[in-house]
PDB file of N, CA and C in Angstrom:
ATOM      1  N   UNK A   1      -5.223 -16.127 -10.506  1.00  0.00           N
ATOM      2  CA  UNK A   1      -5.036 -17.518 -10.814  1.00  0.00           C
ATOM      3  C   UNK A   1      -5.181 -18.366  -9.546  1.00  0.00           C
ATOM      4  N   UNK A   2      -4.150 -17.942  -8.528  1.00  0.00           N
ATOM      5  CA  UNK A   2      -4.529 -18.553  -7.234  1.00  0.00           C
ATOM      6  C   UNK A   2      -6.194 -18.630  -6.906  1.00  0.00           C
ATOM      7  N   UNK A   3      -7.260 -17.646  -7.029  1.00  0.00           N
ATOM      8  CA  UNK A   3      -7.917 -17.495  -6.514  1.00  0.00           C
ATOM      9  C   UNK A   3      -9.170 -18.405  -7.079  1.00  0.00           C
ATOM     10  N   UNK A   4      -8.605 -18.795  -8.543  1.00  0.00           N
ATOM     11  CA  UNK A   4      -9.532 -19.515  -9.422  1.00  0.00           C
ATOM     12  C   UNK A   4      -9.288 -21.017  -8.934  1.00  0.00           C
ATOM     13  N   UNK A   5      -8.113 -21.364  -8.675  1.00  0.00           N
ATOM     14  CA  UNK A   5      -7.430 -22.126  -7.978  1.00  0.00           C
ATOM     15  C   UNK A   5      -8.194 -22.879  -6.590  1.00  0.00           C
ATOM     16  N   UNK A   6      -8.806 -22.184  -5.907  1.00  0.00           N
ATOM     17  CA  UNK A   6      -9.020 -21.890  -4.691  1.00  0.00           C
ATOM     18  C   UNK A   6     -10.384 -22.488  -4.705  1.00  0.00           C
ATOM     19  N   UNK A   7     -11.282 -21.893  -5.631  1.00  0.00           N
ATOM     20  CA  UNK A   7     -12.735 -22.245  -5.873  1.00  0.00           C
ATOM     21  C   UNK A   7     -12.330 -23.162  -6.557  1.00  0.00           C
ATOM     22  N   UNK A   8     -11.918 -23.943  -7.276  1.00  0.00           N
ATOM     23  CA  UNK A   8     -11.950 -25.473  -7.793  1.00  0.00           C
ATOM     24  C   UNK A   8     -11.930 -26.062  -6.698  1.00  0.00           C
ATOM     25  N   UNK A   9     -11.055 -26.048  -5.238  1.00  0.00           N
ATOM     26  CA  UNK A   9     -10.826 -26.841  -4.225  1.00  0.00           C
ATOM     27  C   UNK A   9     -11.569 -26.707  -3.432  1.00  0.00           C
ATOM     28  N   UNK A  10     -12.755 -25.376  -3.484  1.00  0.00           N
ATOM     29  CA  UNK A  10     -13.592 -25.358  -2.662  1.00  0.00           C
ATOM     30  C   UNK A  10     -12.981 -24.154  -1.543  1.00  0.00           C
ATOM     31  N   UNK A  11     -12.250 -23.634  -1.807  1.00  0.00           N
ATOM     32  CA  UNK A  11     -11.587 -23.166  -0.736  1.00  0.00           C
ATOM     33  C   UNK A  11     -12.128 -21.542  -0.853  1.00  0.00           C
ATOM     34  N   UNK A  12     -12.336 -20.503   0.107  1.00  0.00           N
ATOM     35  CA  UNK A  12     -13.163 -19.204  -0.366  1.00  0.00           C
ATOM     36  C   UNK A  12     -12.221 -18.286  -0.855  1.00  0.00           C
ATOM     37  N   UNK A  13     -12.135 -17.826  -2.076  1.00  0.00           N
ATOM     38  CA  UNK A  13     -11.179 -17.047  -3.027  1.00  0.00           C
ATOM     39  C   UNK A  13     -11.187 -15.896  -2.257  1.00  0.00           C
ATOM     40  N   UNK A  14     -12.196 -15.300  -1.278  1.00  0.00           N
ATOM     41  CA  UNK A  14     -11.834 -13.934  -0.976  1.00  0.00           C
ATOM     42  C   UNK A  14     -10.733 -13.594   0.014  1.00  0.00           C
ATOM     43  N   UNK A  15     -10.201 -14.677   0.790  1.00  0.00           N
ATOM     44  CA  UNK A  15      -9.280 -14.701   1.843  1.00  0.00           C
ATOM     45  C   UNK A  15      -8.175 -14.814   0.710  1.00  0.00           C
ATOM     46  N   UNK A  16      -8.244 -15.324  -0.327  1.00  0.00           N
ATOM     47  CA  UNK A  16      -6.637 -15.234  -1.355  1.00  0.00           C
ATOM     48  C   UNK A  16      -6.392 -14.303  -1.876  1.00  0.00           C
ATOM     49  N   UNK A  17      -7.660 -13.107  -2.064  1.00  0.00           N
ATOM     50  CA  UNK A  17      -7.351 -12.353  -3.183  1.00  0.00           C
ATOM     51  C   UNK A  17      -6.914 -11.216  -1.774  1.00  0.00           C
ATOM     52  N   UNK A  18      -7.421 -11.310  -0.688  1.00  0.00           N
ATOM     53  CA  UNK A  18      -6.970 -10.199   0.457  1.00  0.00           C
ATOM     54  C   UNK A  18      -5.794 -10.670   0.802  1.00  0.00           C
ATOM     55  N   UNK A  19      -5.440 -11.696   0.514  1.00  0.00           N
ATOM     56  CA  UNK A  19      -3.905 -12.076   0.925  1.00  0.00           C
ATOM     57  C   UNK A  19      -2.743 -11.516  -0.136  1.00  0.00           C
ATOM     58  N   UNK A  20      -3.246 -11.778  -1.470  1.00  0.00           N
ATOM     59  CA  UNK A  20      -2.495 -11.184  -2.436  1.00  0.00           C
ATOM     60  C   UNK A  20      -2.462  -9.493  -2.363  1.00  0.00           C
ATOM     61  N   UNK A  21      -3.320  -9.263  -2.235  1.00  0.00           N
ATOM     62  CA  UNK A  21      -3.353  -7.617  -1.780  1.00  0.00           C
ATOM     63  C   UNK A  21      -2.722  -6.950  -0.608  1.00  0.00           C
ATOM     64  N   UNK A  22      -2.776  -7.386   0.310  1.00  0.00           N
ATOM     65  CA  UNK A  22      -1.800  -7.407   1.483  1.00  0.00           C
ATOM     66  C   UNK A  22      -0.304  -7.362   1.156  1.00  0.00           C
ATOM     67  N   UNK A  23      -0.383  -8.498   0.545  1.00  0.00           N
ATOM     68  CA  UNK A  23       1.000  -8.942   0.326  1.00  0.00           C
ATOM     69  C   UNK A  23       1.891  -7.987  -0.917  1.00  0.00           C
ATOM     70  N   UNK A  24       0.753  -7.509  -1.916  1.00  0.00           N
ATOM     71  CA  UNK A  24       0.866  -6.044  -2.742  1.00  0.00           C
ATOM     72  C   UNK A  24       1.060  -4.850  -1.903  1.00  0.00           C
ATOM     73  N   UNK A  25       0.475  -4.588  -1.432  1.00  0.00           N
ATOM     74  CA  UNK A  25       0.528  -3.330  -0.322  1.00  0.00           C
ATOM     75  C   UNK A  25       1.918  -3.413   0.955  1.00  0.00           C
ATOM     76  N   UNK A  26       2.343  -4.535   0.755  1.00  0.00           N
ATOM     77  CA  UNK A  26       2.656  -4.995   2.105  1.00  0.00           C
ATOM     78  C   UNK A  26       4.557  -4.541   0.963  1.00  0.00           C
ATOM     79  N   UNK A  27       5.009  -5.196  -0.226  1.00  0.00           N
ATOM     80  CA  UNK A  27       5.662  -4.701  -1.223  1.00  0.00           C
ATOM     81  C   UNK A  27       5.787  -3.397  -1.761  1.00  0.00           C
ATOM     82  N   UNK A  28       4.629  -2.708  -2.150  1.00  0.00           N
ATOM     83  CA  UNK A  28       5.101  -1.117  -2.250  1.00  0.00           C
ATOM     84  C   UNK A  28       5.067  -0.028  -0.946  1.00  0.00           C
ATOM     85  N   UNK A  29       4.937  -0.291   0.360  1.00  0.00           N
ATOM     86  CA  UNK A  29       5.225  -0.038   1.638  1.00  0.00           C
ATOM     87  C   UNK A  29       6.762  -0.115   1.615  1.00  0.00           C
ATOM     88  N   UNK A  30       7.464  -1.233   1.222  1.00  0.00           N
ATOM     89  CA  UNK A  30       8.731  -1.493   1.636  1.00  0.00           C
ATOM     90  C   UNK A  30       9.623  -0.483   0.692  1.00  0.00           C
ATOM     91  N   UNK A  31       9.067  -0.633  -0.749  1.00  0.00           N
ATOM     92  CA  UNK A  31       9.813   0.372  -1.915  1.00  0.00           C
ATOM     93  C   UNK A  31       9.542   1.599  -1.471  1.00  0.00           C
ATOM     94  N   UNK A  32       8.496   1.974  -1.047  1.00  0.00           N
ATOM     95  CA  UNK A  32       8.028   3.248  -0.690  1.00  0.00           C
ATOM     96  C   UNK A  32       9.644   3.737   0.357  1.00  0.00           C
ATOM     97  N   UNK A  33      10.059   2.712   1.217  1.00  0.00           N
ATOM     98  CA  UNK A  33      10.526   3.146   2.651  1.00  0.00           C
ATOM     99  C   UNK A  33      12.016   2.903   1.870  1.00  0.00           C
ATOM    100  N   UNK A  34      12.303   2.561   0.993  1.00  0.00           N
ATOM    101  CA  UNK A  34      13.613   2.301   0.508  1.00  0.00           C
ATOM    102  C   UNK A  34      14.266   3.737  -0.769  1.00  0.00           C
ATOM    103  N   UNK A  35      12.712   3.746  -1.506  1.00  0.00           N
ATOM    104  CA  UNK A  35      13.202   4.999  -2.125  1.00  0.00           C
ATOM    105  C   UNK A  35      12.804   6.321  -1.328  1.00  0.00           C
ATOM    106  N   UNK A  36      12.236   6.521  -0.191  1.00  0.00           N
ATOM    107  CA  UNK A  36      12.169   7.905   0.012  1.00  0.00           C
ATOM    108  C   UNK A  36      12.361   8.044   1.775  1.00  0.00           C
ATOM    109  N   UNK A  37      12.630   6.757   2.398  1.00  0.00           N
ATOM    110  CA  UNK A  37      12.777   6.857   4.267  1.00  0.00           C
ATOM    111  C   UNK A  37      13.791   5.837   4.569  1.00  0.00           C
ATOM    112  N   UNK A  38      14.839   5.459   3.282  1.00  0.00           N
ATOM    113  CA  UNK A  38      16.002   4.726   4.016  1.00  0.00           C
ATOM    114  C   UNK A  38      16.903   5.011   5.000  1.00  0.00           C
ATOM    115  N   UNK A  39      16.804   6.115   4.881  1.00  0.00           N
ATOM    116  CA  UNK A  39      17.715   6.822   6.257  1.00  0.00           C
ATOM    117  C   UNK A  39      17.549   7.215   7.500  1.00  0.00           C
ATOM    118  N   UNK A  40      16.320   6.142   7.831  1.00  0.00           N
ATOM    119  CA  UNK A  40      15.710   6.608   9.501  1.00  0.00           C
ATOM    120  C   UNK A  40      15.265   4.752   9.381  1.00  0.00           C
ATOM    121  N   UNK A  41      15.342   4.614  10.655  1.00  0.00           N
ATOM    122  CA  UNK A  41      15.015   3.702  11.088  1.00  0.00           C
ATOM    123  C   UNK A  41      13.817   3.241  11.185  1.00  0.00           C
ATOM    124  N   UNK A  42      14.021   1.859  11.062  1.00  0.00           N
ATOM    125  CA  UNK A  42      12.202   1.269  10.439  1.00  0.00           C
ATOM    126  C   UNK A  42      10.962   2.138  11.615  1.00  0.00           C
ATOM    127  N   UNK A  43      10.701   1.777  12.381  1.00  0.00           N
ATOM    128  CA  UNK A  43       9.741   2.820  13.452  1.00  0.00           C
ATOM    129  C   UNK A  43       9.670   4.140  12.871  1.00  0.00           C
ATOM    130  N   UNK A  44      10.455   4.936  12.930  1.00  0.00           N
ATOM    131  CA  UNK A  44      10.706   6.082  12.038  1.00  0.00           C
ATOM    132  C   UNK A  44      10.272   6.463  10.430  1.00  0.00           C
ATOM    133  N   UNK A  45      10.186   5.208   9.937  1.00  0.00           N
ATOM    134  CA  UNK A  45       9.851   5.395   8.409  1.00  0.00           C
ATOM    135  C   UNK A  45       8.206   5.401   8.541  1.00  0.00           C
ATOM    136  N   UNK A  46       8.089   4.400   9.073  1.00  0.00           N
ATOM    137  CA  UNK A  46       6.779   3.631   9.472  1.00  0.00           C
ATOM    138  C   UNK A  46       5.701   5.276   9.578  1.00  0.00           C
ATOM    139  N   UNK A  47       6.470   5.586  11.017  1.00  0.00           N
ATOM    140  CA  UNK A  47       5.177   6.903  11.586  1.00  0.00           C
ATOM    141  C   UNK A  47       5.491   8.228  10.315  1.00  0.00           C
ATOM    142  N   UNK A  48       6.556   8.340   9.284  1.00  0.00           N
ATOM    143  CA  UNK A  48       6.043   9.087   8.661  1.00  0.00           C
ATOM    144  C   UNK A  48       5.693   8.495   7.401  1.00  0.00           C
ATOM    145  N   UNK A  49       5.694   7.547   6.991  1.00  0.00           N
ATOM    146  CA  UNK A  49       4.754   6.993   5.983  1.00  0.00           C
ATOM    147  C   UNK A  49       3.281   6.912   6.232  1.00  0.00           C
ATOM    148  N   UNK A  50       2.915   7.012   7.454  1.00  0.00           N
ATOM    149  CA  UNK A  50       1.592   6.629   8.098  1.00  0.00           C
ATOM    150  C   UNK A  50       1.349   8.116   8.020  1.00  0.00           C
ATOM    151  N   UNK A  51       1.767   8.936   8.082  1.00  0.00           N
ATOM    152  CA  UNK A  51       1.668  10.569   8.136  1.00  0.00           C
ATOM    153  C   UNK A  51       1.308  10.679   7.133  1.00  0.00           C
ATOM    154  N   UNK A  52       2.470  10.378   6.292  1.00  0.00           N
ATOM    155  CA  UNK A  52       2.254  11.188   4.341  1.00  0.00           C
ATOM    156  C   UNK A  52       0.727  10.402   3.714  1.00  0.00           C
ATOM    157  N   UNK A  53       0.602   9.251   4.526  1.00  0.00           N
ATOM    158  CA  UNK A  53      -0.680   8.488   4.049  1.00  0.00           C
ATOM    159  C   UNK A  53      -1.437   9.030   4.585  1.00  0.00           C
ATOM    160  N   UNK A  54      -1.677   9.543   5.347  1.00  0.00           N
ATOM    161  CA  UNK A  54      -3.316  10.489   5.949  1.00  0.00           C
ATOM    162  C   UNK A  54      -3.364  11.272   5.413  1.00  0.00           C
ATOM    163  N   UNK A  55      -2.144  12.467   5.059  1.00  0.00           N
ATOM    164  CA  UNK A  55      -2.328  13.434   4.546  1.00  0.00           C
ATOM    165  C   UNK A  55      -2.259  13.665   3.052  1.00  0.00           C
ATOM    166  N   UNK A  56      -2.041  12.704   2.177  1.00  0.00           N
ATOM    167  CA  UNK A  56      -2.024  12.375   0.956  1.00  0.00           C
ATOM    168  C   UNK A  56      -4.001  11.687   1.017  1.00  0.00           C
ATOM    169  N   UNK A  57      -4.325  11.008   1.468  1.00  0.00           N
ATOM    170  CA  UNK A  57      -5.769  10.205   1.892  1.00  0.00           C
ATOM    171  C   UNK A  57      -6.648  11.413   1.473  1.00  0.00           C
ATOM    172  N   UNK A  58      -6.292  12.367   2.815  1.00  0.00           N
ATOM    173  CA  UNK A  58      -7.458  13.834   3.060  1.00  0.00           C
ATOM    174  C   UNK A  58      -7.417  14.227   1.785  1.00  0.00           C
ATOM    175  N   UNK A  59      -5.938  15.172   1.268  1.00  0.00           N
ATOM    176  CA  UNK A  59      -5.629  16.145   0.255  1.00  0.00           C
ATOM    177  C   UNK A  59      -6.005  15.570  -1.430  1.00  0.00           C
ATOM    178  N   UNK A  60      -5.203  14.132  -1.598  1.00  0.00           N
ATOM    179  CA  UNK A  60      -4.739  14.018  -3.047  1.00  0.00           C
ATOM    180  C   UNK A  60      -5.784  12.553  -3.349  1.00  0.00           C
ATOM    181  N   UNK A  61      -5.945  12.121  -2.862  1.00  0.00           N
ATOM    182  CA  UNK A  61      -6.246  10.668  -3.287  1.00  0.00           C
ATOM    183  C   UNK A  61      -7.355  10.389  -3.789  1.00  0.00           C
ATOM    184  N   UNK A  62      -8.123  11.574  -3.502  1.00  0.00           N
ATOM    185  CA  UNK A  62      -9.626  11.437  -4.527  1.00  0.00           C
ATOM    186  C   UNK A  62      -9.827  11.862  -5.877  1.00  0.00           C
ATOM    187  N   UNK A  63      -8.836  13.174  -5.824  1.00  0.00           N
ATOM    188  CA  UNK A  63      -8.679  13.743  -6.994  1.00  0.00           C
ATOM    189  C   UNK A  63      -7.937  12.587  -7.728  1.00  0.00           C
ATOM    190  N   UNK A  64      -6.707  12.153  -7.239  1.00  0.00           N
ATOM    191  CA  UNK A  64      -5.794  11.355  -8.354  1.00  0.00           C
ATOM    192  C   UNK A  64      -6.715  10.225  -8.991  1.00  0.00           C
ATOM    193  N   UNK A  65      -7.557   9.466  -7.820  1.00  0.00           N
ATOM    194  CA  UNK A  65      -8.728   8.467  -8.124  1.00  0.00           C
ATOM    195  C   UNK A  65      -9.191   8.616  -9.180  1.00  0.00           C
ATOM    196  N   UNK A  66     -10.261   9.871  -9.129  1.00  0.00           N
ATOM    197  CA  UNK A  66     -10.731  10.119 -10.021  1.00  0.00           C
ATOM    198  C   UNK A  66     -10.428  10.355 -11.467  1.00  0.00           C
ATOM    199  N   UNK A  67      -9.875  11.130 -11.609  1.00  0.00           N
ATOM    200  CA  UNK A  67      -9.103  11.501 -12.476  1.00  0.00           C
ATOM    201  C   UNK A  67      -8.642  10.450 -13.389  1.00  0.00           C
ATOM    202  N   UNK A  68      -8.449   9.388 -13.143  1.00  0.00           N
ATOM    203  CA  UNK A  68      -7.821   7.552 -13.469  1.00  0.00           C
ATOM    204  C   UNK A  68      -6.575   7.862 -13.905  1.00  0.00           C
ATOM    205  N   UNK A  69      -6.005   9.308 -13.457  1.00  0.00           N
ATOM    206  CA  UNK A  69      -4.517   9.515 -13.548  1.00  0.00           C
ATOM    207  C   UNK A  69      -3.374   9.145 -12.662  1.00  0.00           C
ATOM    208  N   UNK A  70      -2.205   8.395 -12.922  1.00  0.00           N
ATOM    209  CA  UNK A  70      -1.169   8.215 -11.519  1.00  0.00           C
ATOM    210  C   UNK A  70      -0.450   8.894 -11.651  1.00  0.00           C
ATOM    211  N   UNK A  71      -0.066   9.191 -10.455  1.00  0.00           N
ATOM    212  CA  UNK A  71       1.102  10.192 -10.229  1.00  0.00           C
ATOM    213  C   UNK A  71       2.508   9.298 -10.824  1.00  0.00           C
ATOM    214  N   UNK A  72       3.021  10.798 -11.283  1.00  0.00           N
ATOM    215  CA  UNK A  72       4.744  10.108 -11.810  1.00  0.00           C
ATOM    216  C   UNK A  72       5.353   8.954 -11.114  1.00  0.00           C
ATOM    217  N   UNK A  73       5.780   8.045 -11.946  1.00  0.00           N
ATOM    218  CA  UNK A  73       6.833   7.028 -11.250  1.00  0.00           C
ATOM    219  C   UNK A  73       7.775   7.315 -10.130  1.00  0.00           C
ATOM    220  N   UNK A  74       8.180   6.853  -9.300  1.00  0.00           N
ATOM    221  CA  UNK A  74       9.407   7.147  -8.591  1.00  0.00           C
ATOM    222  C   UNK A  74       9.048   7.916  -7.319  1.00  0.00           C
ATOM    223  N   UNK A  75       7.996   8.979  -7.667  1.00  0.00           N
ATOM    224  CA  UNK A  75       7.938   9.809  -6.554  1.00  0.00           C
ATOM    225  C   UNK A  75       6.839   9.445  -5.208  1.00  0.00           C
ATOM    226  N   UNK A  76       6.988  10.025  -3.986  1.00  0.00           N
ATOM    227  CA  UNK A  76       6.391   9.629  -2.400  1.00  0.00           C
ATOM    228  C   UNK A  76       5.001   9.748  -3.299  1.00  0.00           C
ATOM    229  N   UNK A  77       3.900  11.025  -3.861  1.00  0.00           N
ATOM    230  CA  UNK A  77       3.079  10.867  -4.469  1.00  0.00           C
ATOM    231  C   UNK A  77       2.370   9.403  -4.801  1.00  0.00           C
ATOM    232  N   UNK A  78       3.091   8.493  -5.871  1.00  0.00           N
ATOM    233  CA  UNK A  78       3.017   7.343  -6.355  1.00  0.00           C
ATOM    234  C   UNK A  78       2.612   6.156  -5.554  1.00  0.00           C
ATOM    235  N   UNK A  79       4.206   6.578  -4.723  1.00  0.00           N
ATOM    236  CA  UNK A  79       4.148   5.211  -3.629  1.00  0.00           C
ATOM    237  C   UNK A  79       2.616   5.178  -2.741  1.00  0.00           C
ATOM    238  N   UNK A  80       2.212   6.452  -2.451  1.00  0.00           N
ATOM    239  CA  UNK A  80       1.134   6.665  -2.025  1.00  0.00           C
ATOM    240  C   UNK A  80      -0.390   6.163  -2.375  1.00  0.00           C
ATOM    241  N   UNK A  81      -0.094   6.689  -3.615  1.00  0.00           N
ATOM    242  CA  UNK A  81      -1.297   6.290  -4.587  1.00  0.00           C
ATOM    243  C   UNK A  81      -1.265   4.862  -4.668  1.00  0.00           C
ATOM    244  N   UNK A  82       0.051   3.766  -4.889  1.00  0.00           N
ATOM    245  CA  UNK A  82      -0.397   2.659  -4.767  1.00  0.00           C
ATOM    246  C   UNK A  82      -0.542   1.929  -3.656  1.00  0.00           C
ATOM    247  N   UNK A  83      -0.069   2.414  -2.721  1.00  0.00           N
ATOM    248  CA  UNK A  83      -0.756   1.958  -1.362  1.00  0.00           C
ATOM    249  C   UNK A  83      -2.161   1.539  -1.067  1.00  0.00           C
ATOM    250  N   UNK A  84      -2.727   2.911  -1.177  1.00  0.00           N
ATOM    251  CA  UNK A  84      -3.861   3.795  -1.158  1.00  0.00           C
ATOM    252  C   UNK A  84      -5.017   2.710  -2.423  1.00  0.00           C
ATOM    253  N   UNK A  85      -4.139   2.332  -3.413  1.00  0.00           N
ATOM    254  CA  UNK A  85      -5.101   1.613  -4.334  1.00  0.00           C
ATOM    255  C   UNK A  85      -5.359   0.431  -4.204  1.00  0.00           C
ATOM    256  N   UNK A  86      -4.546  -0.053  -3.105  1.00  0.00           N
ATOM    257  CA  UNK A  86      -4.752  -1.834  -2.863  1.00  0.00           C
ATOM    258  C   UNK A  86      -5.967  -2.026  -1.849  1.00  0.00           C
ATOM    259  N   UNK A  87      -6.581  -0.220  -1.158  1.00  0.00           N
ATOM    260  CA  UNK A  87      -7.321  -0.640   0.156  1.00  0.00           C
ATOM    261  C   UNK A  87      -6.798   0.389   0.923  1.00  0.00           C
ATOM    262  N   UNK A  88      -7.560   0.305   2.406  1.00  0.00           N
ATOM    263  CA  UNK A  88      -7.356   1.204   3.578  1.00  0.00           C
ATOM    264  C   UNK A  88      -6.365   1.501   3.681  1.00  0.00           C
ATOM    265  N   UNK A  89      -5.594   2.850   4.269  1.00  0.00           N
ATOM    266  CA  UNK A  89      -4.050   3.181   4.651  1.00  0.00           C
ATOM    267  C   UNK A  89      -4.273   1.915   6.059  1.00  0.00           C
ATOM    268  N   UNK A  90      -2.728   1.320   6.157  1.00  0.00           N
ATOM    269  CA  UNK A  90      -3.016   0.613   6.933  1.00  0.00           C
ATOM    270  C   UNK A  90      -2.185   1.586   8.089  1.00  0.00           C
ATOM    271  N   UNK A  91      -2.260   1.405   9.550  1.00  0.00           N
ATOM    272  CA  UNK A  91      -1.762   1.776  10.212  1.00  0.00           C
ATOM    273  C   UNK A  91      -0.742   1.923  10.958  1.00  0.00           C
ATOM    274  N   UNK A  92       0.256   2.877  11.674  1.00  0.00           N
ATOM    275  CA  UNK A  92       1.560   2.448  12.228  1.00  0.00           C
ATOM    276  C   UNK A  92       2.052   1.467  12.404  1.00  0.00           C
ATOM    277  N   UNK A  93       1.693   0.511  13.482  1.00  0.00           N
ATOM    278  CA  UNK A  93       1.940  -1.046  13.411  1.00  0.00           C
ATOM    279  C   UNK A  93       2.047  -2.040  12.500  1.00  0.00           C
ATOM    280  N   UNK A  94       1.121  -1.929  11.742  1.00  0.00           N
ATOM    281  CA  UNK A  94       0.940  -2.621  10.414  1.00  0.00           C
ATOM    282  C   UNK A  94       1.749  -2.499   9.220  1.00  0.00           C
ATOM    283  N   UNK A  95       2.128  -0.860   9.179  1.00  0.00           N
ATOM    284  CA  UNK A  95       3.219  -0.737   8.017  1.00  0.00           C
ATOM    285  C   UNK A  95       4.776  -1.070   8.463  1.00  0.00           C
ATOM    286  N   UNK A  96       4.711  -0.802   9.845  1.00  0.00           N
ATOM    287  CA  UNK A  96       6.142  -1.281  10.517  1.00  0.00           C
ATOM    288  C   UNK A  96       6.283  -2.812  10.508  1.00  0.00           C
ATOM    289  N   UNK A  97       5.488  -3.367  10.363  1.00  0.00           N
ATOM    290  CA  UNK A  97       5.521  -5.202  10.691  1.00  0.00           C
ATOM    291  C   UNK A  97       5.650  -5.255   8.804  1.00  0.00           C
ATOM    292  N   UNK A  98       5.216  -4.317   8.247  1.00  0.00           N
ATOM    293  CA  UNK A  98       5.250  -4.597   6.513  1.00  0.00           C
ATOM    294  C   UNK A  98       6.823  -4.442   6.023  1.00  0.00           C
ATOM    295  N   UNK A  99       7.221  -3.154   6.729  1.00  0.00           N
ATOM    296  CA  UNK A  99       8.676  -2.589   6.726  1.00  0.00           C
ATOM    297  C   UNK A  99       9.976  -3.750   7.487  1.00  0.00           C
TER     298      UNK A  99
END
């Protein structure tokens, strides 16, 4: 809606819809770190969320892709997969400034 929004005013929808996505990614980063890395400190959550995301990236994320199956609710799996579905794993810094 914003983005339809955006092109009426002339304004370029693709910087809104990467903002909304960000800002998606930037939200299940934080749930991610609340249901499964509340008990370490943000830096700490950060470098192993950035972990489980490479190694979820390599191992699982093509198959789950494909497949047009998601992993169960609730679980690191999930949080992964929707990370992973908004765009690039973003990197240490980036998920810590998200966290």
């Amino acid at each position: 809606m914003a983005a339809l929004r955006a092109l009426g005013e002339g304004r370029p929808a693709v910087g809104i819809l990467n903002g909304l996505a960000r800002d998606q990614r930037d939200a299940a980063l934080r749930a991610m770190r609340a249901a499964h890395f509340g008990d370490v400190a943000p830096s700490r959550a950060a470098k192993r969320i950035t972990s489980a995301l490479a190694r979820y990236e390599a191992a699982g994320w093509s198959a789950d892709r494909s497949t047009g199956r998601t992993p169960r609710a609730g679980t690191l799996r999930r949080g992964l997969f929707d990370v992973l579905s908004l765009g690039p794993a973003p990197g240490w810094r980036t998920t810590l400034d998200a966290l």
